[in-house]
Protein backbone atom coordinates (compact mmCIF):
# COMPACT_ATOMS: atom_id res chain seq x y z
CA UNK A 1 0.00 0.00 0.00
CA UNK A 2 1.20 3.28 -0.69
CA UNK A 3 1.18 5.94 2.07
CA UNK A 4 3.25 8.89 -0.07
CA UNK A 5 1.19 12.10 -0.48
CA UNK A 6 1.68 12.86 -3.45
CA UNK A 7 2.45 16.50 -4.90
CA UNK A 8 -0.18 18.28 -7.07
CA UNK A 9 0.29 22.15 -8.93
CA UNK A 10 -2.64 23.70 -9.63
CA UNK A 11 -2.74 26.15 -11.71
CA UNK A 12 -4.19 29.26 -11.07
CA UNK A 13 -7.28 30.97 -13.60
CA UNK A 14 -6.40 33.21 -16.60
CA UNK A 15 -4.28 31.02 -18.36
CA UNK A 16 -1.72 30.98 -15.35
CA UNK A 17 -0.96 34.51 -15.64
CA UNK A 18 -0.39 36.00 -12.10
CA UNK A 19 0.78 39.01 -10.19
CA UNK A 20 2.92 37.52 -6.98
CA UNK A 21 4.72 40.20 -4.24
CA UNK A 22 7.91 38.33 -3.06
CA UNK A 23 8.91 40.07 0.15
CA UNK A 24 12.17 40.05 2.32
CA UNK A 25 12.16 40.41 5.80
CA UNK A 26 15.38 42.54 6.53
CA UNK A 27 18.00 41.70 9.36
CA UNK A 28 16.05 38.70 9.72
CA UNK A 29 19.58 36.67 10.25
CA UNK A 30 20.37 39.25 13.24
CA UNK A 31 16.81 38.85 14.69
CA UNK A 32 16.79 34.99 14.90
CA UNK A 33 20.30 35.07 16.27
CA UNK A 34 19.37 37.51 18.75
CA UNK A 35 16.10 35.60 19.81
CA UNK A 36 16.72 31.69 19.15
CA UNK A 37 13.12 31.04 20.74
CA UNK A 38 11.68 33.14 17.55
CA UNK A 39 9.78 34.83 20.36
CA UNK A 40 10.38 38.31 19.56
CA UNK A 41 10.00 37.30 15.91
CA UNK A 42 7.10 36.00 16.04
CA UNK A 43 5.53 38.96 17.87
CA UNK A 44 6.63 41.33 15.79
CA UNK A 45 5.04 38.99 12.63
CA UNK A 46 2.32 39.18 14.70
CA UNK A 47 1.96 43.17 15.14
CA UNK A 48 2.25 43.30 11.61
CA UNK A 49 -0.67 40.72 9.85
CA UNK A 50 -3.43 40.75 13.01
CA UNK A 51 -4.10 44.35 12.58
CA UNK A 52 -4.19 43.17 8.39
CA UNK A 53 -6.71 40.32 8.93
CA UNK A 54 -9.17 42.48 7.30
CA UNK A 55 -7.63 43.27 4.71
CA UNK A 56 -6.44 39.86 3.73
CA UNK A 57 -9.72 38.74 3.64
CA UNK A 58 -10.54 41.52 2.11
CA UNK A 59 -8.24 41.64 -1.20
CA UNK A 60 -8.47 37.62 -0.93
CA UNK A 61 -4.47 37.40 -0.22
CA UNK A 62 -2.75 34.39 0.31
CA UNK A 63 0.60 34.00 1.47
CA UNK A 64 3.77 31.65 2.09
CA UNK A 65 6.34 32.47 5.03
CA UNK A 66 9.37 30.69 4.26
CA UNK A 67 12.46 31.59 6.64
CA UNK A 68 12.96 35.81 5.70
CA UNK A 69 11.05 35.35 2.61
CA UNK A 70 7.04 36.00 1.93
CA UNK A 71 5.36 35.23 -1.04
CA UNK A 72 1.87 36.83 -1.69
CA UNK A 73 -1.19 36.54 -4.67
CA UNK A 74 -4.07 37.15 -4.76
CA UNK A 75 -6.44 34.14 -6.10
CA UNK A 76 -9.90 34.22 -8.18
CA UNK A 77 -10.02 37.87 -8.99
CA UNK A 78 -9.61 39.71 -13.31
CA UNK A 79 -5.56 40.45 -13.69
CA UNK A 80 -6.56 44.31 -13.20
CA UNK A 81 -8.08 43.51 -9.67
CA UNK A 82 -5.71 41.47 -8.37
CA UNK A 83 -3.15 43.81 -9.26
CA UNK A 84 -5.19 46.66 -7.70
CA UNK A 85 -5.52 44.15 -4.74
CA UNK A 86 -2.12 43.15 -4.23
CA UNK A 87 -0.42 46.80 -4.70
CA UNK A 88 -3.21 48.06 -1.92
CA UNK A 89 -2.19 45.43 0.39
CA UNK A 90 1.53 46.20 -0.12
CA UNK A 91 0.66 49.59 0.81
CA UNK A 92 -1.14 48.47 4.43
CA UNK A 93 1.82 45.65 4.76
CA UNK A 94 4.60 48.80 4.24
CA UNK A 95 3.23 50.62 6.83
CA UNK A 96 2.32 47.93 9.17
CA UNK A 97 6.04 46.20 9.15
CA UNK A 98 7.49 49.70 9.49
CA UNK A 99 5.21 50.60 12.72
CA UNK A 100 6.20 47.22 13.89
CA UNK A 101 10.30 47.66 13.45
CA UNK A 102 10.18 44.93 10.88
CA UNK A 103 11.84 46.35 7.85
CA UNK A 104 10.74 44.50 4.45
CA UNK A 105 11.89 45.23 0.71
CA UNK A 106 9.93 43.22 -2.21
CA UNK A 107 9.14 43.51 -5.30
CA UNK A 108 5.49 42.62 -7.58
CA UNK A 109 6.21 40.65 -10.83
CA UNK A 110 3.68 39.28 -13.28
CA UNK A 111 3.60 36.28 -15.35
CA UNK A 112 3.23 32.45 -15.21
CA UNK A 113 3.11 30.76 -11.81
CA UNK A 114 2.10 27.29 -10.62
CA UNK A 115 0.73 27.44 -7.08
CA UNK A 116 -0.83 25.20 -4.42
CA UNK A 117 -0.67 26.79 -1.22
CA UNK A 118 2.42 25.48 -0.35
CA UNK A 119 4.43 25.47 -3.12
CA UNK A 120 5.34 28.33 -5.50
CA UNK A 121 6.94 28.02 -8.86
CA UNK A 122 7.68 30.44 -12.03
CA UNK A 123 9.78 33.30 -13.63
CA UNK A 124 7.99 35.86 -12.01
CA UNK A 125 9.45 34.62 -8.76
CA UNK A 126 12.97 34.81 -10.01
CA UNK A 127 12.48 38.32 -11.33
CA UNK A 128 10.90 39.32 -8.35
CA UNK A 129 13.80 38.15 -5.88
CA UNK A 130 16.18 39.70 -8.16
CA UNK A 131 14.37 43.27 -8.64
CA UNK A 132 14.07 43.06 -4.29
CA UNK A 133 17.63 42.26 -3.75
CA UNK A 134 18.85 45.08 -6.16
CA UNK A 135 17.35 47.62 -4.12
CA UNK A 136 18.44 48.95 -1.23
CA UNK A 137 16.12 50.44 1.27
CA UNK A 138 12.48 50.06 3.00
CA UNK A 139 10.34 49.56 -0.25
CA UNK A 140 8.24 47.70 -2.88
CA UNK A 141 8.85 48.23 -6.37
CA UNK A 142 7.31 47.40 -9.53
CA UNK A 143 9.36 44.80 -11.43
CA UNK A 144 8.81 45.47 -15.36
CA UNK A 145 7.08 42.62 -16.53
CA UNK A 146 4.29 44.38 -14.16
CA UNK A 147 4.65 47.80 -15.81
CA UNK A 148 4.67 45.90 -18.85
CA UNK A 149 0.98 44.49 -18.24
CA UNK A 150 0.15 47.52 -17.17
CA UNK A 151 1.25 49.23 -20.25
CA UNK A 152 -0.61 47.57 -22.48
CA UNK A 153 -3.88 47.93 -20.30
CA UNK A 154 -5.98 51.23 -19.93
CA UNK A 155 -4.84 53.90 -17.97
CA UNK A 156 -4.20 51.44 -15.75
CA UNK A 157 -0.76 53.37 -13.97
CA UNK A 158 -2.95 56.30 -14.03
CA UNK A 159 -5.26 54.56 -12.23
CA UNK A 160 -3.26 53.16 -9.26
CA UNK A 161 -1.45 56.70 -8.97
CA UNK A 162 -4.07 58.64 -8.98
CA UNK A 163 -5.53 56.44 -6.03
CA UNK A 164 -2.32 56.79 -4.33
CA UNK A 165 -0.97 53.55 -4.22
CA UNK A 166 1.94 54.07 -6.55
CA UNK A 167 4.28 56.94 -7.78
CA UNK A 168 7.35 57.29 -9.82
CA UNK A 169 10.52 57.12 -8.55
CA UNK A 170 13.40 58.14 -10.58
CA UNK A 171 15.84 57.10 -7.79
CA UNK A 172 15.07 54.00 -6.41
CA UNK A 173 18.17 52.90 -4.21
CA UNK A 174 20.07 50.40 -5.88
CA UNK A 175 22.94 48.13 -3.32
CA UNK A 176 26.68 49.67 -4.52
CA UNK A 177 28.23 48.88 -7.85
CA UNK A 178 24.39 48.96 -9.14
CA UNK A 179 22.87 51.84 -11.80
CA UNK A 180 20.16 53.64 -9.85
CA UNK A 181 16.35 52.54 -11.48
CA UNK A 182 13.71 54.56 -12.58
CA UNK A 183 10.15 53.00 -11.85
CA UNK A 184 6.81 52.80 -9.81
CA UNK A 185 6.89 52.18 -6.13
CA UNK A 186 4.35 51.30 -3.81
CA UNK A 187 3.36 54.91 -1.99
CA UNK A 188 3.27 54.16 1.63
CA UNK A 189 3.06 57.52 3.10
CA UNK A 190 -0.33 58.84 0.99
CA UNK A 191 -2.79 60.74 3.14
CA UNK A 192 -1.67 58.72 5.82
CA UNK A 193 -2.76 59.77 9.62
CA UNK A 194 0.27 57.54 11.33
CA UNK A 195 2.68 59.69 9.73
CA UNK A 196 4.69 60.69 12.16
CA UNK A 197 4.26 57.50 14.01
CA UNK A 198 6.19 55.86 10.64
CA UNK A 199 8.78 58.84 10.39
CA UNK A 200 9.81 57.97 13.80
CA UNK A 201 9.76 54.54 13.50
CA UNK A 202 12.27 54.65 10.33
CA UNK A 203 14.67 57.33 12.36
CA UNK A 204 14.79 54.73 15.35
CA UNK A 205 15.26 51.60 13.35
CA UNK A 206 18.38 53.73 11.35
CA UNK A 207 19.49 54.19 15.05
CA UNK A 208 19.58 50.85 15.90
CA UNK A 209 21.00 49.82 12.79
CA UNK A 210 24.26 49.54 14.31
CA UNK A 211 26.37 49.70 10.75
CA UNK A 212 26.88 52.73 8.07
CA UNK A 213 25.89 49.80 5.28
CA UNK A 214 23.12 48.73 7.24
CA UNK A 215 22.02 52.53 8.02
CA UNK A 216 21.63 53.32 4.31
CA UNK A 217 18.72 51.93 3.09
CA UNK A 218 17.07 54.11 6.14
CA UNK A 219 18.79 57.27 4.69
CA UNK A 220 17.49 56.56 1.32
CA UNK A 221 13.86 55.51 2.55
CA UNK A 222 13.53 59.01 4.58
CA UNK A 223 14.92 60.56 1.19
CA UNK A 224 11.77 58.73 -0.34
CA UNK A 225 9.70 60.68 2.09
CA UNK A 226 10.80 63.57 1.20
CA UNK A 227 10.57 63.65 -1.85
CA UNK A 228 6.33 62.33 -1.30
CA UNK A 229 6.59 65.74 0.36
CA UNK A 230 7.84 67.62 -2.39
CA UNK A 231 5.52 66.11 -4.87
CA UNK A 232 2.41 67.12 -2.56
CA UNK A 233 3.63 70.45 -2.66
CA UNK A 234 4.29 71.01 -6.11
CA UNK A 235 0.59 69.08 -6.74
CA UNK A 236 -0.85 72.13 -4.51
CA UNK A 237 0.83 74.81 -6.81
């Protein structure tokens, strides 16, 4: 008698096509080695996806914690909603892990992926891990075969910018020896009440950093909130 489970991919609707947000928890090395219990992991995990409960439900996001890495879709939903889903979310998760001193970087990709809840396959995931580990700072970018789908759909940028959940960047922080990037990011600071909350939040984690490497990608995310300043004010002119 056999008593192997075996392994089944299901595809996902629309011809496989998918949007997918990989996501790196930062100094997640330092964390476990400072808390071998995973205590103080897991309740910072925790202060950043309870108060997101509704929103998961919500945008119908499921997810995959493997070690530092986090893999999330959105299932069931047209391409243009789940994208629309999946950005939104990023925007809640940004703020959330910042608020909760649980940096993350990531980056949304689009294209072919087999999925079944516990395992995740496809080139999207590859260009997604590469497009997050280029950058270098608290952030979620666009990779292009998003913008490309977007592209060739209507208004569809437009759309998630003029909503708030996106903006250009033409300096997205790049790791040394790297070209800087022009592209969209996920807009984390829009018409946001906890502000301050996340401005101090960012200036305590860069104090805690405890290296000038490790300090940067703080510098460059406060530089990021500038310049969300600067483009408010120039809106209001």
């Amino acid at each position: 008698m056999n008593t192997h489970k075996s392994l089944s991919l299901n595809k996902f609707d629309s011809g496989c096509q998918q949007f997918i947000a990989f996501i790196d928890i930062l100094g997640f090395r330092n964390l476990v080695l400072r808390s071998p219990d995973l205590d103080e992991f897991v309740e910072k995990y925790s202060n950043v996806f309870k108060p997101l409960q509704q929103e998961i439900n919500t945008f119908g996001i499921k997810h995959i914690l493997f070690s530092d890495s986090l893999f999330l879709v959105v299932q069931n939903r047209p391409l243009e909603e789940q994208l629309k889903s999946l950005v939104a979310f990023s925007k809640k998760l940004l703020q959330r892990s910042i608020l909760a001193k649980l940096p993350i970087r990531g980056s949304i990709s689009f294209g072919q992926i087999l999925w079944d809840g516990e395992i995740v396959v496809g080139v999207p995931i590859i260009e997604a891990v590469e497009n997050e580990s280029m950058q270098d700072w608290l952030g979620i970018n666009l990779a292009p075969s998003t913008i490309n789908y977007c592209l060739n759909s209507s208004n569809l940028l437009e759309q998630l910018e003029h909503e708030g959940l996106i903006i250009r960047y033409q300096n997205i922080p790049v790791k040394e020896g790297l070209s800087t990037i022009t592209g969209y990011v996920i807009n984390f600071l829009d018409k946001e009440e906890n502000y301050d909350e996340i401005v101090k939040s960012i200036e305590l984690m860069k104090i805690l950093s405890g290296s000038a490497i490790a300090e940067k990608k703080y510098r460059e995310t406060e530089k990021f909130i500038d310049f969300i300043h600067k483009s408010k004010l120039d809106n209001r002119k």
